[in-house]
N, C-alpha and C. Protein backbone atom coordinates (compact mmCIF):
# COMPACT_ATOMS: atom_id res chain seq x y z
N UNK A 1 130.83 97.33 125.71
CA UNK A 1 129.81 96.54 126.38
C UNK A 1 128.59 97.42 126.70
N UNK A 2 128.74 98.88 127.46
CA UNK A 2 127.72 99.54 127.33
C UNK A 2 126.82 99.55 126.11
N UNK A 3 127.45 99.99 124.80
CA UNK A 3 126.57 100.43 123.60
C UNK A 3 125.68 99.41 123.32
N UNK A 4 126.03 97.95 123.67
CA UNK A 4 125.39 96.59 123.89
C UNK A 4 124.07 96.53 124.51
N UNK A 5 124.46 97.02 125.84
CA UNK A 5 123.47 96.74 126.56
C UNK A 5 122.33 98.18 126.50
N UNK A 6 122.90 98.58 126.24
CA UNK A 6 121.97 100.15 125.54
C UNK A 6 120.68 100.10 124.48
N UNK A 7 121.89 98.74 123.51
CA UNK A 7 120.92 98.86 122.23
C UNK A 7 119.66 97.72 122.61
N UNK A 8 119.92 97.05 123.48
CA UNK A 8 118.53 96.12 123.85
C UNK A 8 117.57 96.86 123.78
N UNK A 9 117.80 98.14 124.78
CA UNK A 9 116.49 98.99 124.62
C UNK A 9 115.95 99.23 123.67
N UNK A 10 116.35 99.54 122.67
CA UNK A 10 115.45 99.89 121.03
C UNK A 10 114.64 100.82 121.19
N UNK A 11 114.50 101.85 121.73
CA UNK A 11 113.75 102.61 121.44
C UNK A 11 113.43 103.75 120.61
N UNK A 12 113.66 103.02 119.32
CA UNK A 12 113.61 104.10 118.06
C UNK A 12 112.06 103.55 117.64
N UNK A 13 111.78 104.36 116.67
CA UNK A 13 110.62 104.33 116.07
C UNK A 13 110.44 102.96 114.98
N UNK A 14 109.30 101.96 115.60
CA UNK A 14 108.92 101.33 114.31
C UNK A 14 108.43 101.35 113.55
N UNK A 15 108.86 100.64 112.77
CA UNK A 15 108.00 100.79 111.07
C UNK A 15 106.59 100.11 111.35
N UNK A 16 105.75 100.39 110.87
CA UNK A 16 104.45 99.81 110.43
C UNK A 16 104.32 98.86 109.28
N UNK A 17 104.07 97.89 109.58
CA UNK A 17 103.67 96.70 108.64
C UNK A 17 102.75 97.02 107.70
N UNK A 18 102.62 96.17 107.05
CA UNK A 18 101.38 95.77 105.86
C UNK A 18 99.94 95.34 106.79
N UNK A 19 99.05 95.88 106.11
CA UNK A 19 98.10 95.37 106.95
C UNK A 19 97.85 93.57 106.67
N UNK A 20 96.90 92.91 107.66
CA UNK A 20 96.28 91.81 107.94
C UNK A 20 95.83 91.43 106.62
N UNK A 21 94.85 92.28 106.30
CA UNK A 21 93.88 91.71 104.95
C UNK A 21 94.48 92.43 103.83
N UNK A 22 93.84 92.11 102.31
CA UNK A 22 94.60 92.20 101.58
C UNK A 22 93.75 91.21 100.09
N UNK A 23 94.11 91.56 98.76
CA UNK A 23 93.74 91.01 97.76
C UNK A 23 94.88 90.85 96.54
N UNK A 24 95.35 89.64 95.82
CA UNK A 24 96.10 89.62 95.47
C UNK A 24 95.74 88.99 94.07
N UNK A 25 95.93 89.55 92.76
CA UNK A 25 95.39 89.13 91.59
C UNK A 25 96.39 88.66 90.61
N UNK A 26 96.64 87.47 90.40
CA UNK A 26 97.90 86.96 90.15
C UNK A 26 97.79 87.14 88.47
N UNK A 27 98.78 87.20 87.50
CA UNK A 27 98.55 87.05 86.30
C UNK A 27 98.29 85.67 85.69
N UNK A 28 97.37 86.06 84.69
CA UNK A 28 96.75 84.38 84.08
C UNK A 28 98.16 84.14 83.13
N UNK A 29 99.16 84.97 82.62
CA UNK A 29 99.35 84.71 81.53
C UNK A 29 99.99 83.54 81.23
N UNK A 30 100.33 82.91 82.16
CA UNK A 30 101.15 81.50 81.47
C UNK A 30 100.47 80.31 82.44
N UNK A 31 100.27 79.40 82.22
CA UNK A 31 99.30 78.29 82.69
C UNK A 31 100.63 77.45 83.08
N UNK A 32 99.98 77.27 84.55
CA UNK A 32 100.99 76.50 84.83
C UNK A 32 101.81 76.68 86.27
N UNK A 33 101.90 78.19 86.35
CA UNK A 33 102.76 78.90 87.51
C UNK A 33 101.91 78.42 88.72
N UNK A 34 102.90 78.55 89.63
CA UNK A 34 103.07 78.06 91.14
C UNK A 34 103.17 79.80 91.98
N UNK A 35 102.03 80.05 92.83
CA UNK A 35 102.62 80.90 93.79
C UNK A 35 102.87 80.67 95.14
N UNK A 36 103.61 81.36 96.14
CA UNK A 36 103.99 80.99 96.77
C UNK A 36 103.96 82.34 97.83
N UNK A 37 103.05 82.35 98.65
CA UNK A 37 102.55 83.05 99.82
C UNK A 37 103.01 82.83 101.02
N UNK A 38 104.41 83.78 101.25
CA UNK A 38 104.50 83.83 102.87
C UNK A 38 104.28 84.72 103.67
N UNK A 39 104.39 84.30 105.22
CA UNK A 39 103.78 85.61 106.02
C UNK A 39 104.62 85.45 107.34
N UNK A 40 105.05 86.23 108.33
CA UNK A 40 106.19 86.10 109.27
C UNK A 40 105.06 87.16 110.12
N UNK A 41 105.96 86.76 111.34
CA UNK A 41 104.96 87.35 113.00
C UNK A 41 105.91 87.54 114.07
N UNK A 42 106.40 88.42 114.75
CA UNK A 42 107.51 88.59 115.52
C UNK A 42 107.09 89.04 116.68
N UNK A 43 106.99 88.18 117.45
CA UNK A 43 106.33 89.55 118.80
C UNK A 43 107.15 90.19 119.39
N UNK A 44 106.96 91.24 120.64
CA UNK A 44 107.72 92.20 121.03
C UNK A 44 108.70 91.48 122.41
N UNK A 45 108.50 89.90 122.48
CA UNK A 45 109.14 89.71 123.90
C UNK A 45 108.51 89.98 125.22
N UNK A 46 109.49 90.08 126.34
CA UNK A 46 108.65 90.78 127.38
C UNK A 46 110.47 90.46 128.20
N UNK A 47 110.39 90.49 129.11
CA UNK A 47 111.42 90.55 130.46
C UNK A 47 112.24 89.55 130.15
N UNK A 48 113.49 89.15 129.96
CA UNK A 48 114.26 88.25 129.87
C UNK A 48 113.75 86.97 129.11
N UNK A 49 112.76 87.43 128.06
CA UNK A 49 112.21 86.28 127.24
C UNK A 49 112.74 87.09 125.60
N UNK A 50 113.64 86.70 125.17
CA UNK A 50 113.55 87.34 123.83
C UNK A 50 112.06 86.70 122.71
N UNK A 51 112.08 88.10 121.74
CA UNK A 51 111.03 88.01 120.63
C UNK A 51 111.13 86.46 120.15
N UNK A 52 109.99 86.11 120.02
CA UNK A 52 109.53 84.54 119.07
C UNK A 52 109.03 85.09 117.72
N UNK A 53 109.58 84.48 117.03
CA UNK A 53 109.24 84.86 115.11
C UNK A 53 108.20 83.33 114.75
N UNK A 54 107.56 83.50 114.02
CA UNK A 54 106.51 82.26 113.46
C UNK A 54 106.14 83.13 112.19
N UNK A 55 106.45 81.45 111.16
CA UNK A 55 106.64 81.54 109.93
C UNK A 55 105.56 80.85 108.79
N UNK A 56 104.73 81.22 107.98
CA UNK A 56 103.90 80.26 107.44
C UNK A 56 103.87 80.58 106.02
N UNK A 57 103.37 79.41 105.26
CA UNK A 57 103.34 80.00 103.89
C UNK A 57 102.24 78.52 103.14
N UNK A 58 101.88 79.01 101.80
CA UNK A 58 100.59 78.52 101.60
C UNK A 58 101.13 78.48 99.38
N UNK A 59 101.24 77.16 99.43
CA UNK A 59 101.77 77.10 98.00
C UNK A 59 100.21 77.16 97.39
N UNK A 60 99.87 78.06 96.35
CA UNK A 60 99.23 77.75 95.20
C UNK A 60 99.57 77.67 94.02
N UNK A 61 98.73 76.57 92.91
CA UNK A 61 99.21 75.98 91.56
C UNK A 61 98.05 76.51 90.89
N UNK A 62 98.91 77.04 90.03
CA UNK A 62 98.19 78.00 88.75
C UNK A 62 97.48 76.31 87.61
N UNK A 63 96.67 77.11 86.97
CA UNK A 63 95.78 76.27 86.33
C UNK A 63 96.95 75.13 85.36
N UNK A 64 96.22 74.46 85.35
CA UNK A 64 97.18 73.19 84.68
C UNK A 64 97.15 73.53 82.58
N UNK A 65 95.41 73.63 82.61
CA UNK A 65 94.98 73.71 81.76
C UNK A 65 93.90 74.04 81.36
N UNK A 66 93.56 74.64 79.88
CA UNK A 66 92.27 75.63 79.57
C UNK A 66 91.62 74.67 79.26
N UNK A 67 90.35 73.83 80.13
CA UNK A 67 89.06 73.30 79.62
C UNK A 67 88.14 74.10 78.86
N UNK A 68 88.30 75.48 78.42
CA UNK A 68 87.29 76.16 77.93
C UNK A 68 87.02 76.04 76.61
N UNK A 69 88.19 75.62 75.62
CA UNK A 69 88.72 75.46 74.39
C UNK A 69 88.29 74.09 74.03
């Protein structure tokens, strides 16, 4: 039960995330593809409130078809 209530504390070192911004260049090569962009947010809590996680994501559809032709 101690090692339990020990490990709430956490006080090891965190990792560092990915930053905020960012550019993402998808491949053209097949017409048609679907991407699919998610992103997660965890805060640190506070006093007898555990961490809240929030989840979002953002479908994009690759070109249907080449009007250029």
């Amino acid at each position: 039960m101690e090692s339990y209530i020990e490990s709430l504390a956490d006080t090891g070192v965190k990792q560092k995330s990915l930053t905020a911004k960012g550019t993402i260049v998808p491949s053209s090569a097949q017409k048609g593809n679907v991407m699919v962009i998610t992103a997660s947010y965890t805060d640190q809590g506070e006093n007898n409130v555990k961490p809240l996680t929030r989840t979002a994501w953002v479908v994009l559809n690759g070109k249907k078809s080449d009007s250029s032709k």
